[in-house]
Structures are given as C-alpha cells and as structure tokens.
PDB file of N, CA and C in Angstrom:
ATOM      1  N   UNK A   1      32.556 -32.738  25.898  1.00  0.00           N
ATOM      2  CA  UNK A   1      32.038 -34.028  26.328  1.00  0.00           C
ATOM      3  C   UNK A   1      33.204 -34.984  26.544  1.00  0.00           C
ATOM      4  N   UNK A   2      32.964 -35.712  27.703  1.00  0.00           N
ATOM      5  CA  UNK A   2      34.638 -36.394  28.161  1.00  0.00           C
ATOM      6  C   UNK A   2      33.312 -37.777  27.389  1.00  0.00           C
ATOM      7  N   UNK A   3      35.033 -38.800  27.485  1.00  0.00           N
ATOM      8  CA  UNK A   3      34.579 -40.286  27.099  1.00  0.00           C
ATOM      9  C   UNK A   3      35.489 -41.159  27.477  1.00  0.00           C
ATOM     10  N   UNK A   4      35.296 -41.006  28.691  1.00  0.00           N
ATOM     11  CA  UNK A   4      36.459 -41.747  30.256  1.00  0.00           C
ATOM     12  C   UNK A   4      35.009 -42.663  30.937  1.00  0.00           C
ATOM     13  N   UNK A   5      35.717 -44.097  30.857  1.00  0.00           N
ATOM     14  CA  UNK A   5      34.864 -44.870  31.557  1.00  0.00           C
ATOM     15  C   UNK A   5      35.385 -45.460  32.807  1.00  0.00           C
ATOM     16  N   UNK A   6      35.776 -45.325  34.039  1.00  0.00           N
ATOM     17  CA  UNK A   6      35.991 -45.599  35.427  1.00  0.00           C
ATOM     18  C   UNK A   6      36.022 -46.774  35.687  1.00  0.00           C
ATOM     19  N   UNK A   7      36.101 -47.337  36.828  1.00  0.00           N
ATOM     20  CA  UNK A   7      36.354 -48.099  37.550  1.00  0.00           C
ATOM     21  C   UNK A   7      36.071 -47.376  39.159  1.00  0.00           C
ATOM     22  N   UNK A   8      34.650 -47.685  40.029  1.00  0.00           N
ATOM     23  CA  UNK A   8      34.605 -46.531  41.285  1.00  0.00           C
ATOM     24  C   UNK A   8      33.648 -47.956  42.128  1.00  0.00           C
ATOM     25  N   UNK A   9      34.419 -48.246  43.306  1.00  0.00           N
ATOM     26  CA  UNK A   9      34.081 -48.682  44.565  1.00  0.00           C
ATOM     27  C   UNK A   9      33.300 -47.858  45.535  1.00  0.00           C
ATOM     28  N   UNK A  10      31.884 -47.737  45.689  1.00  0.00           N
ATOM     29  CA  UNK A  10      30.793 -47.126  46.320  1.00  0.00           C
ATOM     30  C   UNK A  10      31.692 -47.500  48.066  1.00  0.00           C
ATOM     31  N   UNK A  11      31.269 -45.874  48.253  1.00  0.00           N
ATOM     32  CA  UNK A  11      32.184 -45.929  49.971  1.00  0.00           C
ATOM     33  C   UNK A  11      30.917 -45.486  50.734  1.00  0.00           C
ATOM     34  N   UNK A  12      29.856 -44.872  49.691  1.00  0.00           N
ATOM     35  CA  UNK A  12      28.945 -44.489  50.644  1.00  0.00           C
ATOM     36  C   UNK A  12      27.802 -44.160  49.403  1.00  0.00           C
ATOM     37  N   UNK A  13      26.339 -43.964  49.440  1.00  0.00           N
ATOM     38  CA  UNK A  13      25.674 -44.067  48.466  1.00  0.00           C
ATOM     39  C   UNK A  13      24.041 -43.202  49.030  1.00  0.00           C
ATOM     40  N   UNK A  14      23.892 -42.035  48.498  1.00  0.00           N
ATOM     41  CA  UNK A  14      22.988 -41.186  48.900  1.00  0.00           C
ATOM     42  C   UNK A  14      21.952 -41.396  47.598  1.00  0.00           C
ATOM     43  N   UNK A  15      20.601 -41.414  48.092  1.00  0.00           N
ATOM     44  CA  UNK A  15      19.884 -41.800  46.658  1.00  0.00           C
ATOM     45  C   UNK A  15      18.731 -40.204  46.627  1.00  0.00           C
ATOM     46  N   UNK A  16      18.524 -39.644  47.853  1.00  0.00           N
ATOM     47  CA  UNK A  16      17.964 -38.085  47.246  1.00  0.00           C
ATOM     48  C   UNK A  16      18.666 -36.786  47.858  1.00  0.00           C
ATOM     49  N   UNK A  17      19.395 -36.203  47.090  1.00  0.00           N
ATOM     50  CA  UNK A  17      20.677 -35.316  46.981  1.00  0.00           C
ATOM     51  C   UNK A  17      19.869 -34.103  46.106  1.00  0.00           C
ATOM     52  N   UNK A  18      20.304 -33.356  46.373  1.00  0.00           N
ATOM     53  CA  UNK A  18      19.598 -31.576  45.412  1.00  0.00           C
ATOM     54  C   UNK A  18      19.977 -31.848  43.984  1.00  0.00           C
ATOM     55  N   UNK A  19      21.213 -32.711  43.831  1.00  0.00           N
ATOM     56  CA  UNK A  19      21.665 -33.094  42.462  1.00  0.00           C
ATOM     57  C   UNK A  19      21.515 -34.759  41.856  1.00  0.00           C
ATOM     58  N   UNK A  20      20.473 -35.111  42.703  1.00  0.00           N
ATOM     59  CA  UNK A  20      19.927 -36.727  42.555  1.00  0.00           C
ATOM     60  C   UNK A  20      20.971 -37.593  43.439  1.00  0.00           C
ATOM     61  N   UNK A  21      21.191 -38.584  42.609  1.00  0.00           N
ATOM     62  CA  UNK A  21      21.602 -39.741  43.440  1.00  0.00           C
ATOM     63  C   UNK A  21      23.106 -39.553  43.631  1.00  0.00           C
ATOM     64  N   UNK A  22      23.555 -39.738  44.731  1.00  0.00           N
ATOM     65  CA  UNK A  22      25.039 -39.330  45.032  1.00  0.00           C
ATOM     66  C   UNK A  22      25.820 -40.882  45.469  1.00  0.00           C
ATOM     67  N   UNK A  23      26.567 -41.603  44.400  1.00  0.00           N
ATOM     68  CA  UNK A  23      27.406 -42.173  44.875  1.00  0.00           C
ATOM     69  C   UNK A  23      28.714 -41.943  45.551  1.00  0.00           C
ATOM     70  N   UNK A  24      29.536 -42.263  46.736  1.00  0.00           N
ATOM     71  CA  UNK A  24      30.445 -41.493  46.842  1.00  0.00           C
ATOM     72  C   UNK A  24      31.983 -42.991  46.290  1.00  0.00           C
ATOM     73  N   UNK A  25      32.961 -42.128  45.988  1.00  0.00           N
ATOM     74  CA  UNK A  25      33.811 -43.459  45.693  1.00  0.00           C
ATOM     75  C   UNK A  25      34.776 -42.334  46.576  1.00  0.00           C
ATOM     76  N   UNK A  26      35.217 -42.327  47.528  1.00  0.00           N
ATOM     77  CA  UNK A  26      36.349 -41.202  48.261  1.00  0.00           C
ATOM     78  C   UNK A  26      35.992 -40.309  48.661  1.00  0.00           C
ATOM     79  N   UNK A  27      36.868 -39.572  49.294  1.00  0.00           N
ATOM     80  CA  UNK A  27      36.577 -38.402  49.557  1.00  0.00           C
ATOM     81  C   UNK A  27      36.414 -37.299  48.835  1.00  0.00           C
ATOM     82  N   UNK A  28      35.645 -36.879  48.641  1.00  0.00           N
ATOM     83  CA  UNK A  28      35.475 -35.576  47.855  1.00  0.00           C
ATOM     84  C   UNK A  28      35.505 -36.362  46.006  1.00  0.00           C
ATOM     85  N   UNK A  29      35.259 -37.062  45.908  1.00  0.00           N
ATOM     86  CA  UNK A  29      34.144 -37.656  44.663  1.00  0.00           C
ATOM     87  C   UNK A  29      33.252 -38.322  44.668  1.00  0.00           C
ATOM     88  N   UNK A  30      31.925 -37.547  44.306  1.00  0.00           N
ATOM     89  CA  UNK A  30      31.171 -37.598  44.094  1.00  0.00           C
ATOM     90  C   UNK A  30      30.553 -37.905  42.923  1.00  0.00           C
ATOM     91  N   UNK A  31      30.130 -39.230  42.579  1.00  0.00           N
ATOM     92  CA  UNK A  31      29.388 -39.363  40.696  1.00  0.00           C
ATOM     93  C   UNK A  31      27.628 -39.092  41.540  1.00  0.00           C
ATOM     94  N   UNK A  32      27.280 -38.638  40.058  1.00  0.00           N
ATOM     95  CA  UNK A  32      25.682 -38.864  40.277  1.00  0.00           C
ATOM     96  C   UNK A  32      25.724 -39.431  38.285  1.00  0.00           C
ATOM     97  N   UNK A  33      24.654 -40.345  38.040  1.00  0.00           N
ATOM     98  CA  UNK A  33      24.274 -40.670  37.421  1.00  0.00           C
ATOM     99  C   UNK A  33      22.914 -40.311  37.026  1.00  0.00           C
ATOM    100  N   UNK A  34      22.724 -40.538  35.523  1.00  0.00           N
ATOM    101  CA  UNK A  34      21.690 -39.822  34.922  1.00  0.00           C
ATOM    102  C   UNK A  34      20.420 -40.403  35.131  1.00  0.00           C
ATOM    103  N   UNK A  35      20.279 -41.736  35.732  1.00  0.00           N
ATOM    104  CA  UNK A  35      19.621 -43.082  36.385  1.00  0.00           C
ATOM    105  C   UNK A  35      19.918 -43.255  37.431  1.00  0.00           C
ATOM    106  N   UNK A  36      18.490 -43.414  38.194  1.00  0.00           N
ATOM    107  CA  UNK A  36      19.257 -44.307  39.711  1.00  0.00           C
ATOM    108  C   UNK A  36      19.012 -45.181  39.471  1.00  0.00           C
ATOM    109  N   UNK A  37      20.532 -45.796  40.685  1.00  0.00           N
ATOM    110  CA  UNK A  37      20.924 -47.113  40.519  1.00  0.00           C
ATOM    111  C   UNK A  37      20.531 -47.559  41.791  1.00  0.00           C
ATOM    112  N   UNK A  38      19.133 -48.201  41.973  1.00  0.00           N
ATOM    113  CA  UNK A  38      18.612 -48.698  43.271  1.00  0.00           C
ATOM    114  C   UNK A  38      19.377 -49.667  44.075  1.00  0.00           C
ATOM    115  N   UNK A  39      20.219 -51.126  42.871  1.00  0.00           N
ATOM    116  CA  UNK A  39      20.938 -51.893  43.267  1.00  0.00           C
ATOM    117  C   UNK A  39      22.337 -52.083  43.714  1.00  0.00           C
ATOM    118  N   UNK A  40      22.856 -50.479  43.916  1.00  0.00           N
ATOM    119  CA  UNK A  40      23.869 -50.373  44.015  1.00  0.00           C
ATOM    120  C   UNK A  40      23.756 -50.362  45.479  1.00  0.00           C
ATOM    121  N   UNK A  41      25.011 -50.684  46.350  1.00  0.00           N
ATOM    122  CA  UNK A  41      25.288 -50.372  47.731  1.00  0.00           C
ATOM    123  C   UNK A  41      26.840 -50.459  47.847  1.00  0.00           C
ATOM    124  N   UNK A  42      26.776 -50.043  49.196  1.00  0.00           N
ATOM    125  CA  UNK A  42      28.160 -49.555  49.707  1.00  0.00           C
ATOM    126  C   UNK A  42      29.016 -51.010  49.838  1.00  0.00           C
ATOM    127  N   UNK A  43      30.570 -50.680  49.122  1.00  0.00           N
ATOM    128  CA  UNK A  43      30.886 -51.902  48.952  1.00  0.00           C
ATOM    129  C   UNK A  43      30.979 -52.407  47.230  1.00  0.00           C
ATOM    130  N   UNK A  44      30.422 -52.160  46.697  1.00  0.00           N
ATOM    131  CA  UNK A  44      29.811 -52.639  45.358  1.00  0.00           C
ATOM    132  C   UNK A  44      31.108 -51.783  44.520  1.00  0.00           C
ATOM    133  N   UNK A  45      31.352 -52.595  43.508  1.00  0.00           N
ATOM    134  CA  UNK A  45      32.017 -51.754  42.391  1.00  0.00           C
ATOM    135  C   UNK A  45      30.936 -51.787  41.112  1.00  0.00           C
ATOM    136  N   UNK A  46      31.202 -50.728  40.295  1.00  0.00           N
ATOM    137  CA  UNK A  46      30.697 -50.178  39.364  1.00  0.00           C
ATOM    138  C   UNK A  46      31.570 -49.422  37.986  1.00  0.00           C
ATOM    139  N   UNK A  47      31.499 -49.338  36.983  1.00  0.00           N
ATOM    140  CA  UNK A  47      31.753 -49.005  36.142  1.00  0.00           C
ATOM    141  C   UNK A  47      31.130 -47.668  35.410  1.00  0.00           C
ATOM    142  N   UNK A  48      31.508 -46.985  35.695  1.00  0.00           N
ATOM    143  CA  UNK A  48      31.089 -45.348  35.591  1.00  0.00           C
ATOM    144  C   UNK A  48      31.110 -44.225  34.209  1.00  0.00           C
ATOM    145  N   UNK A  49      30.531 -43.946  33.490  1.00  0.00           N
ATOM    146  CA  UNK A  49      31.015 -43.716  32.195  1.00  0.00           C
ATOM    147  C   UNK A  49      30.630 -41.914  32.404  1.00  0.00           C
ATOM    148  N   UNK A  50      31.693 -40.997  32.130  1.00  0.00           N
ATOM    149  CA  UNK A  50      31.701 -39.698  32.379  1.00  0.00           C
ATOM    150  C   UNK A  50      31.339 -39.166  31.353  1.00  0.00           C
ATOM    151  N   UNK A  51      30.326 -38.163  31.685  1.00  0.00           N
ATOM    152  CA  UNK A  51      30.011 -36.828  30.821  1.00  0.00           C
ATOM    153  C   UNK A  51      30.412 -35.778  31.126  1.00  0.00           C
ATOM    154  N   UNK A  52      30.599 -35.409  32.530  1.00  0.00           N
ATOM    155  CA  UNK A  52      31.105 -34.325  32.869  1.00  0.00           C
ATOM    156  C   UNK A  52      31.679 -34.063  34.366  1.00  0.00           C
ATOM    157  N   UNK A  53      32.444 -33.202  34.452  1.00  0.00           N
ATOM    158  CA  UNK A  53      32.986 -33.135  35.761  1.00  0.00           C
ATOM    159  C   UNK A  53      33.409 -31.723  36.089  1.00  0.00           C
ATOM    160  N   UNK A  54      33.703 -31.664  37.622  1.00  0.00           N
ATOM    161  CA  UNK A  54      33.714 -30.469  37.788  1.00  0.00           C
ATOM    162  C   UNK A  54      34.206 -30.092  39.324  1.00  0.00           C
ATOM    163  N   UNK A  55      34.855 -29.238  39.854  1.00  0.00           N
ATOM    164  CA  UNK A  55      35.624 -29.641  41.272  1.00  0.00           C
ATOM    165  C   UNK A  55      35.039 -27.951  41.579  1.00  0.00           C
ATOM    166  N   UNK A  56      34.417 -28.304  42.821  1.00  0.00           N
ATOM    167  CA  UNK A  56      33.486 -27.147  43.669  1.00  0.00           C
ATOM    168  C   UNK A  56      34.300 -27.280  45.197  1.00  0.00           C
ATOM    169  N   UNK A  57      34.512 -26.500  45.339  1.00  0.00           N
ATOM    170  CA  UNK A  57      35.171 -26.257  46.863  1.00  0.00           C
ATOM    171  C   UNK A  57      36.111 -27.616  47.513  1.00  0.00           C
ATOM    172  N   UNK A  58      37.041 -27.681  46.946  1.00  0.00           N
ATOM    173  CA  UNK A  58      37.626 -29.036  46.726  1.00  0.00           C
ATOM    174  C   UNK A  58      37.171 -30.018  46.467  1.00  0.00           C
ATOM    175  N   UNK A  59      35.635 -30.410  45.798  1.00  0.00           N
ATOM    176  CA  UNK A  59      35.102 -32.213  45.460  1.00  0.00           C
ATOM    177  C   UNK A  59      34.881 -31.807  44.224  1.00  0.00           C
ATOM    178  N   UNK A  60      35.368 -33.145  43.865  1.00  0.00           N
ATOM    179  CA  UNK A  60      35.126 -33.044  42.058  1.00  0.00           C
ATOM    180  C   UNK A  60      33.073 -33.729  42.410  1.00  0.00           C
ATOM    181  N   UNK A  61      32.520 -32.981  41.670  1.00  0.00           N
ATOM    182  CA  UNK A  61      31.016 -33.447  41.052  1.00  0.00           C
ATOM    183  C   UNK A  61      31.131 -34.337  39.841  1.00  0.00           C
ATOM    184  N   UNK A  62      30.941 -35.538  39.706  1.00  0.00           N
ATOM    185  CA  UNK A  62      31.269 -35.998  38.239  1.00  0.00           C
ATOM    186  C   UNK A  62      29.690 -36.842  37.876  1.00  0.00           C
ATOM    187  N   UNK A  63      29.015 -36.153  36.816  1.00  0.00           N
ATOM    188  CA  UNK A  63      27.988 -36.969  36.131  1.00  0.00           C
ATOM    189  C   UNK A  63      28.471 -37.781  34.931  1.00  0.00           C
ATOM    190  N   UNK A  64      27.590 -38.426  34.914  1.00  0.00           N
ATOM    191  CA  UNK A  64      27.405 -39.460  34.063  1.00  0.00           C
ATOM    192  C   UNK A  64      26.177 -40.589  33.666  1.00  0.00           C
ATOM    193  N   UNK A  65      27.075 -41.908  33.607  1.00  0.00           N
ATOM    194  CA  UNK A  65      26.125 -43.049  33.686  1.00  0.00           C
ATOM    195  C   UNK A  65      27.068 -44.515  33.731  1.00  0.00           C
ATOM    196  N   UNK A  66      26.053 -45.334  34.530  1.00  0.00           N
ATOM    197  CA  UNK A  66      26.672 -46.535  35.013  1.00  0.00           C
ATOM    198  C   UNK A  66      26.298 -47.341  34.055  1.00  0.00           C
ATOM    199  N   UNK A  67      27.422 -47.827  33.299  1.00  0.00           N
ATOM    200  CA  UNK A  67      27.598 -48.888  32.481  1.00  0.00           C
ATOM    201  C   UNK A  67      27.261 -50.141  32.868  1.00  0.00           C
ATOM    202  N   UNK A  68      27.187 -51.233  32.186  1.00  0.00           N
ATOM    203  CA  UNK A  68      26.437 -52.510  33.024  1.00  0.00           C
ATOM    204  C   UNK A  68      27.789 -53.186  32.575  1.00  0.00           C
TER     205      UNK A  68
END
C-alpha cells in the first residue's frame, strides 16, 4: 500500500471507462479514483492520494482517491 499524496492538473477527464472514472494528468497517466468526482473538469487541479499503481504498455494506471 503506497501513501504518496500528488499534486495532478486534469488534461482530460473520462467519467465511464471499463476501469471507472479516468482522469488524465499527461500522457500516459492515468488516476481513477475510488469515487467519482463529477466536479472535476479539464483544467482543474486536484490532490490525489495513491493506493496503487501500475504501468501497462507504457501508462502508469494509478488508483486511489481525491483528497479535498
């Protein structure tokens, strides 16, 4: 269990994904959170708190949850 809390600027923001809600902060990272975050949009910074991560065909997948 990681306990890394971020700092991630939404570049693009998918809300139904096979793995739920897909914020993107870059290329090839991807957070999804354990909650969707309806109020989030592109543009928006957020504070990201990691549970887990994981790099699939060059993109890291990183879950978690968005801290307030």
């Amino acid at each position: 269990m990681m306990n890394l809390v971020i700092k991630i600027k939404i570049k693009k923001g998918e809300n139904k994904t096979v793995l739920g809600q897909n914020l993107q902060a870059g290329k090839h990272r991807n957070f999804y959170p354990a909650s969707q975050q309806y109020g989030l949009k592109k543009g928006d910074t957020a504070l990201f708190k990691v549970k887990k991560a994981k790099s699939i065909f060059n993109s890291w997948l990183i879950s978690g949850d968005v801290e307030k």
